[in-house]
Protein backbone atom coordinates (compact mmCIF):
# COMPACT_ATOMS: atom_id res chain seq x y z
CA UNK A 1 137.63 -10.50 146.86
CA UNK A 2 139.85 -11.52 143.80
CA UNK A 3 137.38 -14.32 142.91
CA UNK A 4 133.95 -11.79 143.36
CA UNK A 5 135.90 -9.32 140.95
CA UNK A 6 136.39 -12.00 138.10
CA UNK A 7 133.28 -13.37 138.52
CA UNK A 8 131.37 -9.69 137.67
CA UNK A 9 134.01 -9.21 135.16
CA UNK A 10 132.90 -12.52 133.77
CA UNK A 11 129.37 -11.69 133.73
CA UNK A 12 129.95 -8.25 132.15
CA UNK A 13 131.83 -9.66 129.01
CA UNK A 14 129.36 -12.10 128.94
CA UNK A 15 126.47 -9.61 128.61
CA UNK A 16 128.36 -7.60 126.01
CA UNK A 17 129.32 -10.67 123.71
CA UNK A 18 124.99 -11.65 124.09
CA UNK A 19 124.15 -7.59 122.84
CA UNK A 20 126.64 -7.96 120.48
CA UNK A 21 125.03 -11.10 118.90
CA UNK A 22 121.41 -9.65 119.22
CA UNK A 23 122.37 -6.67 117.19
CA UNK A 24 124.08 -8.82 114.26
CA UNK A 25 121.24 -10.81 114.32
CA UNK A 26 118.68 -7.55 114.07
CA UNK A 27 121.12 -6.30 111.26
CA UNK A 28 121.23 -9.94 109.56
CA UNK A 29 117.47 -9.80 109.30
CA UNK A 30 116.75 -6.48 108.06
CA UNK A 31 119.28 -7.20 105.07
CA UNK A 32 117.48 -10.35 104.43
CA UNK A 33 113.82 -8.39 104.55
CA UNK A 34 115.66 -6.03 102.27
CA UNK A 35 116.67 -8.49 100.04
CA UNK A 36 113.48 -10.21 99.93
CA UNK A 37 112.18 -7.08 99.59
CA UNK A 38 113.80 -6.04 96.21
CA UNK A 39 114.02 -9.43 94.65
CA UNK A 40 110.54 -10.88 95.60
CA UNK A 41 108.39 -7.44 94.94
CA UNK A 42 109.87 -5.09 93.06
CA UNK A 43 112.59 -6.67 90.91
CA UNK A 44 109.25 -9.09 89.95
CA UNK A 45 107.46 -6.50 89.60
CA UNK A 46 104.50 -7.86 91.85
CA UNK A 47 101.05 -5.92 93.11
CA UNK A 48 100.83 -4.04 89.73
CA UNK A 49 99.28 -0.76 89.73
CA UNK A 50 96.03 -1.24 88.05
CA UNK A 51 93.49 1.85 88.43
CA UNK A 52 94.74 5.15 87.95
CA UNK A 53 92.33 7.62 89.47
CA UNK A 54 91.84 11.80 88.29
CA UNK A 55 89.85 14.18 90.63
CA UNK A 56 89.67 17.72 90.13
CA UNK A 57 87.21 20.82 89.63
CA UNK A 58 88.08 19.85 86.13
CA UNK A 59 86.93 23.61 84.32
CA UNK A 60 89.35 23.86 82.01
CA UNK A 61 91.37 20.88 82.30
CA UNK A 62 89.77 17.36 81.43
CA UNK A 63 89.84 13.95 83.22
CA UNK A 64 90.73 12.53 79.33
CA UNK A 65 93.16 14.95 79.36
CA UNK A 66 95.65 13.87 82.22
CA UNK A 67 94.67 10.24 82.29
CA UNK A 68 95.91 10.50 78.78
CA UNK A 69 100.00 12.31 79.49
CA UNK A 70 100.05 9.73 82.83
CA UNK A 71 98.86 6.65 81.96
CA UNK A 72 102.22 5.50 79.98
CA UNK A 73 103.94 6.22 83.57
CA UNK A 74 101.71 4.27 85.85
CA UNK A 75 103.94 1.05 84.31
CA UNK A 76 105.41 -0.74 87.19
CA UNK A 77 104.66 -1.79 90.73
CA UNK A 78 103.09 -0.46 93.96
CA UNK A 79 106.22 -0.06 95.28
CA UNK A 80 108.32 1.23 92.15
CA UNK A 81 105.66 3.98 90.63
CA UNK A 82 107.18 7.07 90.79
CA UNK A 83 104.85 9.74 92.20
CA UNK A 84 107.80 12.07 91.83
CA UNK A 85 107.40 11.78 88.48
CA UNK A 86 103.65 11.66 87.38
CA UNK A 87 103.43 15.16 89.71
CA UNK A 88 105.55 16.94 87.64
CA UNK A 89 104.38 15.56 84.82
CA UNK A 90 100.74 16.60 85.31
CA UNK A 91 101.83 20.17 86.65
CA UNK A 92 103.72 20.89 83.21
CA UNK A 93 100.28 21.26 81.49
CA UNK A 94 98.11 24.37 81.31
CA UNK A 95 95.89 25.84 83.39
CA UNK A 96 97.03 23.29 85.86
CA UNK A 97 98.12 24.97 89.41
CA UNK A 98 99.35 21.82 91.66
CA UNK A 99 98.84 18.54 91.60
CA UNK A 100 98.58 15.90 94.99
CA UNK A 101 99.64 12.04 94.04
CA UNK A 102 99.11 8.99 96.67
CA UNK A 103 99.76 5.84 96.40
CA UNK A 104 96.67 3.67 97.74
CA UNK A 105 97.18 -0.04 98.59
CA UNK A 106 97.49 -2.21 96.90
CA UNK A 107 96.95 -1.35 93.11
CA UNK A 108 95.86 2.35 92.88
CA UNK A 109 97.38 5.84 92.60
CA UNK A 110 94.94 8.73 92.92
CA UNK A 111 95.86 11.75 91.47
CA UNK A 112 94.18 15.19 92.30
CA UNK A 113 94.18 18.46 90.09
CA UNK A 114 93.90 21.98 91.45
CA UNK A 115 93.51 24.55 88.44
CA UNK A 116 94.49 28.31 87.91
CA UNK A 117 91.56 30.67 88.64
CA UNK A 118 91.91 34.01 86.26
CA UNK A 119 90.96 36.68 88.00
CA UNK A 120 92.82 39.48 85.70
CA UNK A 121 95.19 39.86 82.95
CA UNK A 122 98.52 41.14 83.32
CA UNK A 123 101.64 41.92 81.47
CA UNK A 124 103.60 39.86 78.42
CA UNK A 125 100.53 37.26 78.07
CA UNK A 126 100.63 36.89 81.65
CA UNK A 127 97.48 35.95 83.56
CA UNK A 128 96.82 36.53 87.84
CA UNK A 129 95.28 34.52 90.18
CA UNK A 130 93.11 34.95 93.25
CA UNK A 131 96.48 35.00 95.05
CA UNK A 132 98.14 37.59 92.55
CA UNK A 133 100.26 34.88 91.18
CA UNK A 134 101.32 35.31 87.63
CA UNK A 135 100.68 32.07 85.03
CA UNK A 136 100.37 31.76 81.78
CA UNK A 137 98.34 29.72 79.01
CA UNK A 138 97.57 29.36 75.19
CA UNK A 139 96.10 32.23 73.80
CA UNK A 140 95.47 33.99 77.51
CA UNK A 141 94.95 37.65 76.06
CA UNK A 142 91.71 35.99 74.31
CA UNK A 143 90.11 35.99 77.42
CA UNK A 144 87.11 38.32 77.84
CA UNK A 145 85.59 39.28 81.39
CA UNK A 146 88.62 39.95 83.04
CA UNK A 147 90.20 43.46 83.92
CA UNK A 148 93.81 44.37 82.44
CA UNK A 149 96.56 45.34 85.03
CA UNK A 150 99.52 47.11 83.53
CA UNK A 151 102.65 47.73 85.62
CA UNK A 152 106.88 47.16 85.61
CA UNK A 153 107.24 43.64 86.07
CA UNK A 154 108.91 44.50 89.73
CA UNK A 155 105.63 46.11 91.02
CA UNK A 156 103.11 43.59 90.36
CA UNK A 157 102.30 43.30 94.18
CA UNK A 158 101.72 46.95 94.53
CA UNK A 159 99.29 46.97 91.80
CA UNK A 160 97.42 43.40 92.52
CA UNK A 161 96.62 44.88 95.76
CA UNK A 162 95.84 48.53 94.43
CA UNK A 163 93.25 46.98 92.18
CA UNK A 164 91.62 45.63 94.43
CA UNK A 165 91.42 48.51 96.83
CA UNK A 166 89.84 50.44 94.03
CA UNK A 167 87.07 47.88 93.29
CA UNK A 168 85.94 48.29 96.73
CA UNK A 169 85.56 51.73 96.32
CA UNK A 170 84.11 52.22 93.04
CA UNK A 171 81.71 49.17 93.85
CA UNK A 172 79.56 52.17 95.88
CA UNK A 173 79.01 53.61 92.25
CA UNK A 174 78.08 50.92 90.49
CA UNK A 175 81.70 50.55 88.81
CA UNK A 176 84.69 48.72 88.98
CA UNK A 177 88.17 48.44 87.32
CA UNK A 178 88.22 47.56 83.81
CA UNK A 179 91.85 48.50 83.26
CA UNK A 180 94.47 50.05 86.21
CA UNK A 181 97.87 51.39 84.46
CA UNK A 182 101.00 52.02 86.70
CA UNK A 183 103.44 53.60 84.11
CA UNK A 184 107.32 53.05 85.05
CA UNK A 185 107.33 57.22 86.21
CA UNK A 186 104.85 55.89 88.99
CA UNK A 187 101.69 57.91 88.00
CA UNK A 188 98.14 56.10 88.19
CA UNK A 189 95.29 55.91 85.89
CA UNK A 190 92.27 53.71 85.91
CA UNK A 191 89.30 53.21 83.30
CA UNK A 192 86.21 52.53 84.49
CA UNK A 193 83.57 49.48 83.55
CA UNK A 194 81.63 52.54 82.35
CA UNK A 195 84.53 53.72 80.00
CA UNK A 196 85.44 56.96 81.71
CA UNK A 197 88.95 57.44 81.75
CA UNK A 198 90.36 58.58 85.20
CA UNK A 199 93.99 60.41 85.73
CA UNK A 200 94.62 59.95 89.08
CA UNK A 201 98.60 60.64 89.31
CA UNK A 202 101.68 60.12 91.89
CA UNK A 203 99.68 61.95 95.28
CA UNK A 204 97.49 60.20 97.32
CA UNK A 205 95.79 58.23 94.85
CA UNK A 206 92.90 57.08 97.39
CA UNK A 207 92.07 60.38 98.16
CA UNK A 208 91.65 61.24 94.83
CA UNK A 209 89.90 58.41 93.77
CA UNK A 210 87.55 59.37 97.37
CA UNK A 211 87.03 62.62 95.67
CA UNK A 212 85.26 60.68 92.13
CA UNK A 213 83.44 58.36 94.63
CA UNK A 214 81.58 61.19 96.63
CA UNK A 215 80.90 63.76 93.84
CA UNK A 216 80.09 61.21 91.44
CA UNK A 217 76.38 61.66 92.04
CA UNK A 218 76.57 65.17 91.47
CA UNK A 219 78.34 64.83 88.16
CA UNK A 220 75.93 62.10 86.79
CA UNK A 221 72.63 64.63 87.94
CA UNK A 222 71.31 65.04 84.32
CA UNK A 223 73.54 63.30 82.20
CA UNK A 224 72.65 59.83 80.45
CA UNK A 225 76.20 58.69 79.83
CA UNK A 226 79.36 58.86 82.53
CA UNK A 227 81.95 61.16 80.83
CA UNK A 228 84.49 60.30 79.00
CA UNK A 229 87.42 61.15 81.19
CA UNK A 230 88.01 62.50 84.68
CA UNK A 231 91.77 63.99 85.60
CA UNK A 232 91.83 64.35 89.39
CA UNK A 233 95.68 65.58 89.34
CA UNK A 234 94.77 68.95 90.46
CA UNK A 235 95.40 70.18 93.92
CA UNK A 236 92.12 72.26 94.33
CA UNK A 237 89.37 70.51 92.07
CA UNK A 238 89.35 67.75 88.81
CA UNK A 239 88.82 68.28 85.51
CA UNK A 240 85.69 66.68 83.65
CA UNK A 241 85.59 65.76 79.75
CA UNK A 242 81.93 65.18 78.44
CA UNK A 243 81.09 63.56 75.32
CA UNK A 244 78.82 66.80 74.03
CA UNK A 245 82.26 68.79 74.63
CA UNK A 246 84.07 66.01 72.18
CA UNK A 247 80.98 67.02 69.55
CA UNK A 248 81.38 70.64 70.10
CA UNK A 249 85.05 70.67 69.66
CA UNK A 250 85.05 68.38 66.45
CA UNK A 251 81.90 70.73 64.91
CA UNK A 252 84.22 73.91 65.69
CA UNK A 253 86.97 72.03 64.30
CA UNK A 254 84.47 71.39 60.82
CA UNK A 255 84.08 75.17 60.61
CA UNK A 256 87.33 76.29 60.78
CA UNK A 257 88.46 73.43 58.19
């Protein structure tokens, strides 16, 4: 029994000692793959990087453009190019909205450009896209064709979202937002593509708005032009400006002068 019991004891240690070696050995060679790694590729700067490729929708941002602020970092190796970099680079110039950078062996990094989309203006120079996220770029308040949303900075969801609630209602007469104001005391206005002018208050403001939408035909009935302003704050009815009542007030206003 004493002899069976050594003999398993032997073979035991003997196991452990042989795992014991393996894994030194495993650990021996993955230094030395390191090491060959660093000094024979990258410290020697081998498989250079040597095409540098732009996609992109490219409508307001260039190729020329980006090749031209990344090229000076595309300097060292496959393996030492710093993606990192050459992304944050490329999203630091305008109109740009993210950028994608991959590595593709051996000797090319492909870079792809996704731009900002203006779908409205905003506050402080600010511009929205089609997600309601604020950017901003040279010059942005230049930029015709684009309705104006006004609000305090901490409601810009509310009124991204109100806007566009409102164009699908005013799309059934033939208008849509030019310009949707939400002053800091909460009350609502709106001008129309048509410039008519429309109060529509702190109440429910889609009510009101329902109220322009279905009389709107009747108040157009005879006239060539849409009026000038519309205040639907009233509980029982809206009030209606014309242009001829603009004329007869300033020609009253003539007389009594």
């Amino acid at each position: 029994m004493s002899w069976g019991r050594s003999q398993a004891m032997r073979r035991t240690l003997g196991g452990f000692s042989a795992g014991v070696v393996a894994t030194l050995l495993l650990f021996v060679l993955a230094t030395a793959g390191v090491v060959w790694v660093y000094t024979g590729v990258i410290a020697q700067e081998r498989w250079p990087i040597r095409w540098l490729e732009i996609d992109g929708p490219f409508e307001r941002v260039s190729a020329e453009q980006v090749r031209a602020r990344l090229a000076p970092l595309v300097n060292g190796s496959f393996f030492t190019v710093r993606t990192g970099l050459l992304r944050d680079t490329a999203n630091e110039m305008p109109w740009v909205s993210n950028v994608t950078v991959q590595k593709n062996w051996p000797d090319t990094v492909q870079v792809t450009v996704h731009e900002f989309t203006p779908v409205a203006h905003w506050i402080n120079g600010y511009l929205l896209d089609g997600f309601g996220q604020p950017f901003t770029v040279p010059a942005a308040d230049e930029i015709q064709g684009l309705p104006w949303l006004q609000s305090p900075e901490n409601q810009l969801e509310l009124v991204y979202e109100n806007w566009q609630e409102f164009d699908d209602r005013l799309v059934k007469i033939g208008q849509h937002v030019d310009r949707l104001t939400l002053d800091p005391r909460g009350s609502w206005s709106v001008r129309l593509s048509g410039g008519t002018e429309v109060r529509l208050g702190k109440g429910d403001i889609f009510e009101n708005l329902d109220t322009l939408v279905s009389t709107w035909a009747g108040l157009m009935q005879g006239q060539t032009a849409p009026p000038i302003s519309v205040d639907l704050r009233y509980t029982n009815g809206f009030a209606v400006l014309w242009a001829q009542n603009l004329d007869a007030i300033a020609g009253n206003y003539g007389e009594e002068s």
